[in-house]
N, C-alpha and C. Protein backbone atom coordinates (compact mmCIF):
# COMPACT_ATOMS: atom_id res chain seq x y z
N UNK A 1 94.01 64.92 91.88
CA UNK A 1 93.44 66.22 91.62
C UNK A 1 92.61 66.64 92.83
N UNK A 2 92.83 67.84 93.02
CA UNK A 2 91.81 68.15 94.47
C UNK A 2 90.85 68.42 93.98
N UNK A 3 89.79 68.07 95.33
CA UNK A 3 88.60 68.85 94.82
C UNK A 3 88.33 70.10 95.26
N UNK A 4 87.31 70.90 94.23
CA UNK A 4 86.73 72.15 94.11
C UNK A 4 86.10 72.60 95.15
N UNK A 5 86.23 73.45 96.60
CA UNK A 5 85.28 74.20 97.30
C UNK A 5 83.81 73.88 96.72
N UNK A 6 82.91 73.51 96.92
CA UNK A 6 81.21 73.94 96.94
C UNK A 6 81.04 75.04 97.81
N UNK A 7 81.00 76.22 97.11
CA UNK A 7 80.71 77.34 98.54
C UNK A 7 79.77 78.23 97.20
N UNK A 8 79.29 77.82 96.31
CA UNK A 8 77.97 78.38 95.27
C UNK A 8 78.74 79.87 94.34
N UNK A 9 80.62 79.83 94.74
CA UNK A 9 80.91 80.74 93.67
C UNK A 9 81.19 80.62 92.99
N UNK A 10 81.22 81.33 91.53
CA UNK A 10 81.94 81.01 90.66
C UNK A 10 82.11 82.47 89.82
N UNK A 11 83.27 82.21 88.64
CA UNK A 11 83.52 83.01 87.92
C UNK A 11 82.25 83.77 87.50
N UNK A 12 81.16 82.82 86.65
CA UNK A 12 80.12 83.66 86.32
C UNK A 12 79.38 84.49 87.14
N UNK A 13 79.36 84.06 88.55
CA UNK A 13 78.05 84.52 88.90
C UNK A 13 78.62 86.12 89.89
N UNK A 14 80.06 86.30 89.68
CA UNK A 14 80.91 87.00 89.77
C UNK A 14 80.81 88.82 88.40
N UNK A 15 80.73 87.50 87.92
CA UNK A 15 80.63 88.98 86.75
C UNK A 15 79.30 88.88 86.22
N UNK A 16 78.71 88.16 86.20
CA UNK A 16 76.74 88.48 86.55
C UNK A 16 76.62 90.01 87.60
N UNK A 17 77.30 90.11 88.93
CA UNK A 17 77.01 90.30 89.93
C UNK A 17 77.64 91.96 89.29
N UNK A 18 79.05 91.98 88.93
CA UNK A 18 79.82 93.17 88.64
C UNK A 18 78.97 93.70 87.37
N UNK A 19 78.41 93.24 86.53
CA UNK A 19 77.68 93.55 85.35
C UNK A 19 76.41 94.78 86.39
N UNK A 20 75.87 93.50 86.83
CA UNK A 20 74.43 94.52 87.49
C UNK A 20 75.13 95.69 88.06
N UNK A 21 76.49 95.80 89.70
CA UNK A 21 76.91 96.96 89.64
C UNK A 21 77.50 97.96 89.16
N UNK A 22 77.92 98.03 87.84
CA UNK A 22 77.86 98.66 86.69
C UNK A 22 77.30 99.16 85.74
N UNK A 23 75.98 98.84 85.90
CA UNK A 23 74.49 99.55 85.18
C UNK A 23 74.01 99.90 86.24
N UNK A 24 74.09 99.59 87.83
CA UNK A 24 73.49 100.45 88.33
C UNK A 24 74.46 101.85 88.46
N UNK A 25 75.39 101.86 88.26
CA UNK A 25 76.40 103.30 88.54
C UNK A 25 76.33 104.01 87.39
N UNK A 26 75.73 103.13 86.05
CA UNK A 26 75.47 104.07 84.90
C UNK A 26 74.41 104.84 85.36
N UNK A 27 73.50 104.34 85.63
CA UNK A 27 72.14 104.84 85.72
C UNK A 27 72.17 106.05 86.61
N UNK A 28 73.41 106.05 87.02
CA UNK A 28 73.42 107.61 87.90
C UNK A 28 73.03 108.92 87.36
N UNK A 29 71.68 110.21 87.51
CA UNK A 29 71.87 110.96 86.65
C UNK A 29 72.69 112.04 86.99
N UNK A 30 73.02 113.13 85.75
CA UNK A 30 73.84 114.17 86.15
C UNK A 30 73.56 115.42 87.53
N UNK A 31 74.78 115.50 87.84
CA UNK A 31 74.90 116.19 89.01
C UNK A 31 73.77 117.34 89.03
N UNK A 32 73.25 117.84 90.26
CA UNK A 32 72.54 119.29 89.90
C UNK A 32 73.90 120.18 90.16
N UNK A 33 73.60 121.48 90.04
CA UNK A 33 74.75 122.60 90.62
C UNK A 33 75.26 122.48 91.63
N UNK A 34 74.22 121.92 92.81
CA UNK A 34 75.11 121.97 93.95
C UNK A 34 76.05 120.95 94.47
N UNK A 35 75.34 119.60 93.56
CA UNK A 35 76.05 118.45 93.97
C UNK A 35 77.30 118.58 93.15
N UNK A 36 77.89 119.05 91.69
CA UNK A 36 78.97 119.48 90.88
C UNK A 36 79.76 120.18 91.64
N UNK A 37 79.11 120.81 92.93
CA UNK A 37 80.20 121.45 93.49
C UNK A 37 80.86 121.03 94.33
N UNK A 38 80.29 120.21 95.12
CA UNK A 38 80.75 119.70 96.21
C UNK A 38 81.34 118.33 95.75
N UNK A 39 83.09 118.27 95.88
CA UNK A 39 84.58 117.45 95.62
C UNK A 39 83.85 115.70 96.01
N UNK A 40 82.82 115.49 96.98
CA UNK A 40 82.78 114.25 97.28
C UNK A 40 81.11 113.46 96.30
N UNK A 41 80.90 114.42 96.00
CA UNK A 41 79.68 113.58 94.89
C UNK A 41 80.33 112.79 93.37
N UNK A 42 79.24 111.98 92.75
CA UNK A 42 79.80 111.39 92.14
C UNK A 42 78.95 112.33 90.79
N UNK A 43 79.85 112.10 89.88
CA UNK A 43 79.25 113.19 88.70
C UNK A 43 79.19 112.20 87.27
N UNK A 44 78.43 112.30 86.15
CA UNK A 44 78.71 111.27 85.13
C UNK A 44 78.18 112.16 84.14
N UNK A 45 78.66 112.49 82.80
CA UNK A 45 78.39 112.96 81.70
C UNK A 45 79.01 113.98 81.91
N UNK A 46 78.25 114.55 81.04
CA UNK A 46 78.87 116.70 81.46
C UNK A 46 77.91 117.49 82.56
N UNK A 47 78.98 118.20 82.94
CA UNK A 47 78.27 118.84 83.96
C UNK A 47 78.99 120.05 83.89
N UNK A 48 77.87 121.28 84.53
CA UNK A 48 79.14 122.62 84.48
C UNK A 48 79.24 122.62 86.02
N UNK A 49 80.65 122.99 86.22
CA UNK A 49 81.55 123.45 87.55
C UNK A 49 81.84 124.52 87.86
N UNK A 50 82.72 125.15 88.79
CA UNK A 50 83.25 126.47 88.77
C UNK A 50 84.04 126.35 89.19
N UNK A 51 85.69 127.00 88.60
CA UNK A 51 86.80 126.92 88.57
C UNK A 51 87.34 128.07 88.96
N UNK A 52 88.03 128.40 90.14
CA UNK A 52 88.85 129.53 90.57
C UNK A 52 89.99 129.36 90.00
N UNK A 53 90.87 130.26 88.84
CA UNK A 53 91.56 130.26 88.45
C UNK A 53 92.12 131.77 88.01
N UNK A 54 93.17 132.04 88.97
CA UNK A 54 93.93 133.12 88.63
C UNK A 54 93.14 134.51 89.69
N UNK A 55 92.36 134.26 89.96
CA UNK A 55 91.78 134.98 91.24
C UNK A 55 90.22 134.64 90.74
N UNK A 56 89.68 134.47 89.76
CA UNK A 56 88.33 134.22 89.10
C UNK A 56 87.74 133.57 89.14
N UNK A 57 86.56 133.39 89.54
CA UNK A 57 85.75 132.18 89.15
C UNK A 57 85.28 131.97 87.38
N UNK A 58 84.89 131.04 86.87
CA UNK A 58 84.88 130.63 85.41
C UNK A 58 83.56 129.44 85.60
N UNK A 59 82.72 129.60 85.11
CA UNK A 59 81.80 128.23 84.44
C UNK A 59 82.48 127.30 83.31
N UNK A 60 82.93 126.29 83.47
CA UNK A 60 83.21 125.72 82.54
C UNK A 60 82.25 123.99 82.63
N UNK A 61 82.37 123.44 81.34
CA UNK A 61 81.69 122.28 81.52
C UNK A 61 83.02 121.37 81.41
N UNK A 62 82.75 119.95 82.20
CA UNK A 62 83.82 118.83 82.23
C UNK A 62 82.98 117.67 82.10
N UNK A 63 83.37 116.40 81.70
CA UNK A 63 82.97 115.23 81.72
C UNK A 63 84.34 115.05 83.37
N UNK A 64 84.02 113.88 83.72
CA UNK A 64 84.78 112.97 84.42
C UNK A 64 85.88 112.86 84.51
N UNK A 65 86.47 112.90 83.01
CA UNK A 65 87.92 112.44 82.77
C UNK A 65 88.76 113.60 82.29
N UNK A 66 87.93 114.70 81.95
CA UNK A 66 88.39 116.05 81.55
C UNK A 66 89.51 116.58 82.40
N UNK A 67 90.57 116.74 81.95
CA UNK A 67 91.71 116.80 82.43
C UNK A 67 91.97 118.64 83.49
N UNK A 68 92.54 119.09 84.13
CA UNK A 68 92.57 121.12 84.18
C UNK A 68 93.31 121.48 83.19
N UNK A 69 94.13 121.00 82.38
CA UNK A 69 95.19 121.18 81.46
C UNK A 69 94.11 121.89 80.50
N UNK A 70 92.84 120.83 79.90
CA UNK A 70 91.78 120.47 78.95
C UNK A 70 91.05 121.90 78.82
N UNK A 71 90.33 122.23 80.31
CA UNK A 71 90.03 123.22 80.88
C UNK A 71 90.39 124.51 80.69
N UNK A 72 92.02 124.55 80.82
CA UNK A 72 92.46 125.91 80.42
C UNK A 72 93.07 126.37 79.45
N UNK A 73 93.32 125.33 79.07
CA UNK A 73 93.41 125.63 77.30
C UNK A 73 92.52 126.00 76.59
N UNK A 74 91.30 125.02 76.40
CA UNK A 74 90.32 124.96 75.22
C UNK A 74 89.15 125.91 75.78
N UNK A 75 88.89 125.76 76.79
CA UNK A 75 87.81 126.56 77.77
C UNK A 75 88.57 128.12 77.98
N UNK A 76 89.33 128.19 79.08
CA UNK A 76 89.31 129.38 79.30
C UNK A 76 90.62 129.95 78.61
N UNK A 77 91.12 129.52 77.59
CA UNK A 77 92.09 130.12 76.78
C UNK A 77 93.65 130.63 77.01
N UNK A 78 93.80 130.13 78.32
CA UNK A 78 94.86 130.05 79.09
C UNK A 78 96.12 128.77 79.17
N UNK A 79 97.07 129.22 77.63
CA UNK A 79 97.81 127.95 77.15
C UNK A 79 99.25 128.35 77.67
N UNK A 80 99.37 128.94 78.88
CA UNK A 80 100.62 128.85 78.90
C UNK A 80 101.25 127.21 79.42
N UNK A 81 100.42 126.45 80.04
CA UNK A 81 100.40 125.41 80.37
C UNK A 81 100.40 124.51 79.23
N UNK A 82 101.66 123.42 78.98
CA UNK A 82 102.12 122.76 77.74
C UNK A 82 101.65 121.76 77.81
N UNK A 83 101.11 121.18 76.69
CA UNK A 83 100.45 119.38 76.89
C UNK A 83 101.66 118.72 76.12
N UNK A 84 102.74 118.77 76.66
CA UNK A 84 104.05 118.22 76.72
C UNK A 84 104.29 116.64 77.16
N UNK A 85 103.78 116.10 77.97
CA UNK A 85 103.66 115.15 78.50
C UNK A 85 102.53 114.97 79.14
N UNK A 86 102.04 113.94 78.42
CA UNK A 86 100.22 113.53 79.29
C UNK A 86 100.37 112.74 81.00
N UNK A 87 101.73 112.51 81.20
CA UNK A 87 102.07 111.78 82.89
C UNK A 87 102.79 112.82 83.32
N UNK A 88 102.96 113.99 82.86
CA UNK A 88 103.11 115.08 83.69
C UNK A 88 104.68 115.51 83.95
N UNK A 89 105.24 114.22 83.36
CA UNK A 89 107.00 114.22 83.96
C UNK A 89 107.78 115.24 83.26
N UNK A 90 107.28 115.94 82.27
CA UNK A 90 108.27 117.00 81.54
C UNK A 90 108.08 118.72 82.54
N UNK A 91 107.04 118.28 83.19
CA UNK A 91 106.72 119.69 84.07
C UNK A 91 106.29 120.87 83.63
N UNK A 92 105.94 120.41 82.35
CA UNK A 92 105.37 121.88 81.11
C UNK A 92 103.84 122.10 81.25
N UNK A 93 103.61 121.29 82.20
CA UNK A 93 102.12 121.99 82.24
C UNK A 93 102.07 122.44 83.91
N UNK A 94 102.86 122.75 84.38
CA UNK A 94 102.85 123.07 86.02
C UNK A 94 102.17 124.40 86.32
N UNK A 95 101.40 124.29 87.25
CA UNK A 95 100.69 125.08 87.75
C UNK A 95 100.32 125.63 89.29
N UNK A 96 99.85 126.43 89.99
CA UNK A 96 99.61 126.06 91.51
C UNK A 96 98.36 125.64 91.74
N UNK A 97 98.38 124.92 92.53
CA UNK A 97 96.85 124.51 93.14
C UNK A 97 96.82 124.93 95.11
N UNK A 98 95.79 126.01 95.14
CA UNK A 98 96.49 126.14 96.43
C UNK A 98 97.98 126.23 96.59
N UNK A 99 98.49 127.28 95.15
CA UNK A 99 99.78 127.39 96.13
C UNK A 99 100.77 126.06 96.02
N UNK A 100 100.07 124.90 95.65
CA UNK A 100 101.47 123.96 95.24
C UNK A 100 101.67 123.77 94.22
N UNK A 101 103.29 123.63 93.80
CA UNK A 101 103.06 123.36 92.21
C UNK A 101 102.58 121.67 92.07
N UNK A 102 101.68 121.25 90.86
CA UNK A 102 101.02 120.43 90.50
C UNK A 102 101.01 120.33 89.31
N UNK A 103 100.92 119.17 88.25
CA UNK A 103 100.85 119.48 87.01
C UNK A 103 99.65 118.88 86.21
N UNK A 104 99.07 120.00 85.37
CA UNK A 104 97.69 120.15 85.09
C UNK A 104 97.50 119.07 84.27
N UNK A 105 98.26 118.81 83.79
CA UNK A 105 97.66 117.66 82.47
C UNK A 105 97.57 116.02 83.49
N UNK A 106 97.65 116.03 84.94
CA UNK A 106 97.46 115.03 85.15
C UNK A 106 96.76 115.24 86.20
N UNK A 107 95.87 116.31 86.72
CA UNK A 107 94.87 116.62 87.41
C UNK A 107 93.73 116.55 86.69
N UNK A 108 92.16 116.19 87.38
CA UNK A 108 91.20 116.03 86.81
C UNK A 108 90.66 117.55 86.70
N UNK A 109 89.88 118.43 86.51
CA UNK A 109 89.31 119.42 86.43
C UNK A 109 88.22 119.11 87.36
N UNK A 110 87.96 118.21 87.57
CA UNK A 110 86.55 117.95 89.07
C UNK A 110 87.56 117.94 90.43
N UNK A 111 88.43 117.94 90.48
CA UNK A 111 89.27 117.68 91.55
C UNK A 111 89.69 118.96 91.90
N UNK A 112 89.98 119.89 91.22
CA UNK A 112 90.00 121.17 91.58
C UNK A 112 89.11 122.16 91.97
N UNK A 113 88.26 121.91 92.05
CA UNK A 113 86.56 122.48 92.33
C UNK A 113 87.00 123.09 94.07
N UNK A 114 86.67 124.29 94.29
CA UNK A 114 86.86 124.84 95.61
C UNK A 114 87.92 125.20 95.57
N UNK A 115 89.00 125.19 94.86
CA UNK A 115 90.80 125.18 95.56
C UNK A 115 90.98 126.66 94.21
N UNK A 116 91.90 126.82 94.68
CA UNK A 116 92.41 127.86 93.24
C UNK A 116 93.81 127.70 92.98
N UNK A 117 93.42 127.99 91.76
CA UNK A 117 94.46 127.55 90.65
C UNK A 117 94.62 128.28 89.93
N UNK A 118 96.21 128.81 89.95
CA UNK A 118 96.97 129.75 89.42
C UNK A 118 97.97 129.62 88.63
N UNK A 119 97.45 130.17 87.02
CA UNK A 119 98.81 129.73 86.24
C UNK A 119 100.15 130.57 85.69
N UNK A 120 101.05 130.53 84.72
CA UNK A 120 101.96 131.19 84.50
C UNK A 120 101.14 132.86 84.14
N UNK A 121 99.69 132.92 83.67
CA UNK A 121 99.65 134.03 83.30
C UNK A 121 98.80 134.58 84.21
N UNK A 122 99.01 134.49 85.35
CA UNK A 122 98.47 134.78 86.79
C UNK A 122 99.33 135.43 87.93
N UNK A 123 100.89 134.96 87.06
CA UNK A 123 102.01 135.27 87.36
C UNK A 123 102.77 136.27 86.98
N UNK A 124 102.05 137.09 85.77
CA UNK A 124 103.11 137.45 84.73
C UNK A 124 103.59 138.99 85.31
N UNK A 125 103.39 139.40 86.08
CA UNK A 125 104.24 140.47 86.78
C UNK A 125 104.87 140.63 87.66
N UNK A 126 104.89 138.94 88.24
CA UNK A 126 105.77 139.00 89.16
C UNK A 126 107.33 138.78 88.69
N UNK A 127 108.64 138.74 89.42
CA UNK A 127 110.04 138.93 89.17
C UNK A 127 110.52 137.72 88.38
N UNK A 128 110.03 136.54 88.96
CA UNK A 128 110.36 135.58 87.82
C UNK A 128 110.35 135.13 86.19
N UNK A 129 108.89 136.12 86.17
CA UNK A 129 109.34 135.51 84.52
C UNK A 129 110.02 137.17 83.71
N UNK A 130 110.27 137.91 84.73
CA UNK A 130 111.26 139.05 84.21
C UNK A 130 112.76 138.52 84.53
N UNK A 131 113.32 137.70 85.31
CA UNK A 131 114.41 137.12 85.72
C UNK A 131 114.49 136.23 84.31
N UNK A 132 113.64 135.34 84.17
CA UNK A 132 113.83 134.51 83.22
C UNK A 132 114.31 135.25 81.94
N UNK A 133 113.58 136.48 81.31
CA UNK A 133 113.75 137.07 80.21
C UNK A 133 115.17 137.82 80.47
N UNK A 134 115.61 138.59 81.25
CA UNK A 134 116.58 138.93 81.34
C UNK A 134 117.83 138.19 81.29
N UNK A 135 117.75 136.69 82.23
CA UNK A 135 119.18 135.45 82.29
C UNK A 135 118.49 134.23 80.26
N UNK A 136 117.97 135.00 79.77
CA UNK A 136 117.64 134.01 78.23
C UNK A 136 117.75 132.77 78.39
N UNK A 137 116.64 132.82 80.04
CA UNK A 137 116.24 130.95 80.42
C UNK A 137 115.15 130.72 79.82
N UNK A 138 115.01 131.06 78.25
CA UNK A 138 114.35 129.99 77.51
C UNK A 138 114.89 129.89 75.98
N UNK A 139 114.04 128.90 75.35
CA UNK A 139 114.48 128.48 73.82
C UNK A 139 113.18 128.52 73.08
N UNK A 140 112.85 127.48 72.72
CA UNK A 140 111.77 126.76 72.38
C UNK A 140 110.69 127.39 73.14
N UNK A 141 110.41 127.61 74.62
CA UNK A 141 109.29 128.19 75.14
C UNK A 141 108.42 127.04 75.71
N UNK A 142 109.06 125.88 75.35
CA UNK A 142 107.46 124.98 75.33
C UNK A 142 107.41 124.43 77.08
N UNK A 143 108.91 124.17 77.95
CA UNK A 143 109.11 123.92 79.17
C UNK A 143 108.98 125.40 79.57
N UNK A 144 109.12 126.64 79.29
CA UNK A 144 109.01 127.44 80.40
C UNK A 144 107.99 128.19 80.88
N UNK A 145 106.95 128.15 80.76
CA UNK A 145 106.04 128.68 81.52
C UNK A 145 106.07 127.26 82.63
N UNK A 146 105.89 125.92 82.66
CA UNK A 146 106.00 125.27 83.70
C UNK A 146 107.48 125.26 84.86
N UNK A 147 108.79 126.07 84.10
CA UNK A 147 109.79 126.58 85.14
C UNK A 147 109.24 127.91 85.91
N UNK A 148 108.70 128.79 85.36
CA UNK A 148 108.59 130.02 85.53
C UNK A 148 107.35 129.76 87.07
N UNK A 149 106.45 128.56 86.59
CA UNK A 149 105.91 128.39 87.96
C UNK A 149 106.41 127.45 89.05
N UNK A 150 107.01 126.93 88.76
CA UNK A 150 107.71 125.70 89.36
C UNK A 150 109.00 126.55 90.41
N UNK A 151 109.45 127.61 89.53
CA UNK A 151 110.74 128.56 90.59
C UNK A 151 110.23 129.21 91.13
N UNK A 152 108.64 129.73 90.91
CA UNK A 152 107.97 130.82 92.09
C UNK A 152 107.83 129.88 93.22
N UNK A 153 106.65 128.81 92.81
CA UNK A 153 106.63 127.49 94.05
C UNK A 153 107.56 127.87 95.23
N UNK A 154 108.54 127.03 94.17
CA UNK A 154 109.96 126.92 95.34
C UNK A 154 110.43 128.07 96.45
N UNK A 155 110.32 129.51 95.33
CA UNK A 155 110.85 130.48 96.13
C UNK A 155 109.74 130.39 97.28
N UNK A 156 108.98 130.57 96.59
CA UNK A 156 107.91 130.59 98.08
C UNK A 156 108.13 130.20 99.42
N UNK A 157 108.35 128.67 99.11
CA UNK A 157 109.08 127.85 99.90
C UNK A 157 110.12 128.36 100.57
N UNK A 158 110.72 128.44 99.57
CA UNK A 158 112.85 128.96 100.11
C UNK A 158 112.83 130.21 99.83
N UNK A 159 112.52 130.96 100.26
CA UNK A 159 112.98 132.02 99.42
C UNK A 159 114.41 132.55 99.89
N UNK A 160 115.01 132.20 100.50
CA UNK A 160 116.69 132.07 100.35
C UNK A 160 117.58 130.97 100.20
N UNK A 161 116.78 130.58 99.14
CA UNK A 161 117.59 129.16 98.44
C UNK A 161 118.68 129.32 98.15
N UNK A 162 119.51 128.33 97.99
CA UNK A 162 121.14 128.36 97.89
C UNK A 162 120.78 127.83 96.07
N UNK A 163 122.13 127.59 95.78
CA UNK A 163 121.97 127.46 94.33
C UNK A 163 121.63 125.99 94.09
N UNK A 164 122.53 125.42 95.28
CA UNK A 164 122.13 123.95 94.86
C UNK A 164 120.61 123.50 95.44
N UNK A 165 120.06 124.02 96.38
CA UNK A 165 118.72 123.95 96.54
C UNK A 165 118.26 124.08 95.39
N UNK A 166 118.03 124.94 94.83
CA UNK A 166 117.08 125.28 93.65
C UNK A 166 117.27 124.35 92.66
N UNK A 167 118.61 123.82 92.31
CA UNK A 167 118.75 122.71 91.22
C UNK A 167 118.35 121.70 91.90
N UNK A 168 118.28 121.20 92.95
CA UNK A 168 117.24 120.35 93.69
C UNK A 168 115.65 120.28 93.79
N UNK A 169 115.44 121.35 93.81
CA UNK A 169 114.41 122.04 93.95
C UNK A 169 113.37 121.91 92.50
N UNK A 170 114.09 121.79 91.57
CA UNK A 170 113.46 121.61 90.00
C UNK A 170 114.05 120.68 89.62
N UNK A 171 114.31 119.47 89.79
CA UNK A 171 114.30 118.43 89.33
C UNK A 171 113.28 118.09 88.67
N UNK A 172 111.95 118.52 88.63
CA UNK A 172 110.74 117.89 88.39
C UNK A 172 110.31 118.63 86.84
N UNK A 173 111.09 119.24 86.37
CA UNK A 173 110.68 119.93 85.46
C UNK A 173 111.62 119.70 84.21
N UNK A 174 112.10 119.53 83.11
CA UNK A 174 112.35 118.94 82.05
C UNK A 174 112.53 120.05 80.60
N UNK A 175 113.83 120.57 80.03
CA UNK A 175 114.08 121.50 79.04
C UNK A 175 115.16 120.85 77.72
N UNK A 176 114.43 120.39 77.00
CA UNK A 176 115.24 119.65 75.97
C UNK A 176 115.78 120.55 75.42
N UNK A 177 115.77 121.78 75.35
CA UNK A 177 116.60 122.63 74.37
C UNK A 177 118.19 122.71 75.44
N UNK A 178 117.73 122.72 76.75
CA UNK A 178 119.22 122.54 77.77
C UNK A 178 119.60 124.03 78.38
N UNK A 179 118.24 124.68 78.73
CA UNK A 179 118.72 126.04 78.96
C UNK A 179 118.53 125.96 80.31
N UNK A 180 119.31 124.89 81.83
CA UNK A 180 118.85 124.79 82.69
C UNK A 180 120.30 125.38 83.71
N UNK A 181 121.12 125.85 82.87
CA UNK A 181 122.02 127.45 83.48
C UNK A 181 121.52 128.47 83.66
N UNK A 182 120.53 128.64 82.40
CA UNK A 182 120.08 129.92 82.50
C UNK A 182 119.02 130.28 83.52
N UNK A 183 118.01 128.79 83.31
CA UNK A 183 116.89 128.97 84.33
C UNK A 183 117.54 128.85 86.10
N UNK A 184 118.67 128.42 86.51
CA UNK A 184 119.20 128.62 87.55
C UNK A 184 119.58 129.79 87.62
N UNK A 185 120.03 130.32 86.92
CA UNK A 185 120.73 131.97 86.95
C UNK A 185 119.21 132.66 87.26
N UNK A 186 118.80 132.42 86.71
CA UNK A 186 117.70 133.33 87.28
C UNK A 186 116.97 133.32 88.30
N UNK A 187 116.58 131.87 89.03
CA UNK A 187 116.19 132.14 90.27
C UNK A 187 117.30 132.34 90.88
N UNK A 188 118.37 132.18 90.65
CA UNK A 188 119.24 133.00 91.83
C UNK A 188 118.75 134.54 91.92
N UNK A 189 119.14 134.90 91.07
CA UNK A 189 118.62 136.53 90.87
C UNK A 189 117.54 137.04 91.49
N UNK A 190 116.55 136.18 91.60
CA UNK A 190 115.38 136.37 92.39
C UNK A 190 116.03 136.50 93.80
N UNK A 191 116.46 135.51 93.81
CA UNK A 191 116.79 135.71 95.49
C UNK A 191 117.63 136.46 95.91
N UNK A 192 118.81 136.59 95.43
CA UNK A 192 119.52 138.13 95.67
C UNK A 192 118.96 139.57 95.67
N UNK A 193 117.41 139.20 94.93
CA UNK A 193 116.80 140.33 95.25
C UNK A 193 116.72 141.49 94.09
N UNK A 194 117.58 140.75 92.94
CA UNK A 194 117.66 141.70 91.87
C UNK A 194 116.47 142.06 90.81
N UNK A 195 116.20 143.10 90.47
CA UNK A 195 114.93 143.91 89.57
C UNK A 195 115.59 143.56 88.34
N UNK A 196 114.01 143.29 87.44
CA UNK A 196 114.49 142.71 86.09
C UNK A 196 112.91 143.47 85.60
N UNK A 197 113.51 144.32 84.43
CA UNK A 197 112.05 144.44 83.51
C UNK A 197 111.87 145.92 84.26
């Protein structure tokens, strides 16, 4: 049997050690206003923030773990964003952040602080979700407000996407009812340039 290192560590005095730095990070108190604002402080309990969303600023309060999904649903009343999937993979809660699509239910609401964030109903006069209504790229409803932002994204990007781009292009987004002809038909339409609505 070998013997044991003597070098004075051990398991206990290990989590003795992680114990103390863990009451001292409790003991942190809540942010003031200015430190809530600024992305690199550390924040604990509730605190209120300010959220640019849709061109607006908003006071809302978040704990830590408070999701933007959380935020714009229950707070600022803005459900076009689906809590469809809590890992984000169905794409029903997609949104822009700065302009990229991102999906809200797996963003923190402290992480967005400074940036703006724009959702399907931030969108609602632009050509896409009149494309959508016109090509009957939806069912259920519950995936498309996260297509409807997810094909602006892209166009943004491409905006002379080919067809198979765009079905490339939304891979990331998820329609169990199977209306993902229709939602292609319609960003094509966008890009050909055609008026809907």
């Amino acid at each position: 049997m070998a013997n044991r290192p003597s070098d004075n560590f051990s398991r206990r005095s290990f989590l003795k050690g992680s114990g103390a730095a863990a009451a001292a990070t409790a003991m942190v108190h809540n942010a003031s206003p200015a430190e809530a604002q600024d992305p690199t402080s550390v924040v604990s309990g509730w605190t209120t923030i300010t959220l640019n969303v849709n061109g607006d600023d908003h006071q809302v309060k978040v704990e830590p773990r408070t999701t933007l999904l959380e935020v714009l649903r229950y707070q600022l009343n803005l459900t076009g964003a689906k809590p469809v999937s809590l890992d984000g993979s169905s794409g029903a809660s997609t949104v822009l952040v700065d302009g990229k699509p991102m999906t809200a239910a797996t963003l923190l609401a402290l992480s967005v602080r400074g940036r703006a964030v724009q959702t399907v109903e931030g969108i609602e006069q632009d050509q896409v979700p009149a494309a959508f209504v016109a090509h009957d790229a939806q069912q259920c409803g519950f995936c498309t407000p996260g297509f409807v932002v997810a094909v602006r994204a892209f166009l943004n990007e491409h905006p002379n996407a080919s067809e198979e781009q765009i079905r490339n292009g939304l891979n990331g987004n998820i329609c169990r009812c199977g209306t993902y002809a229709n939602v292609i038909e319609a960003a094509v339409s966008v890009v050909k340039g055609e008026r809907h609505g």
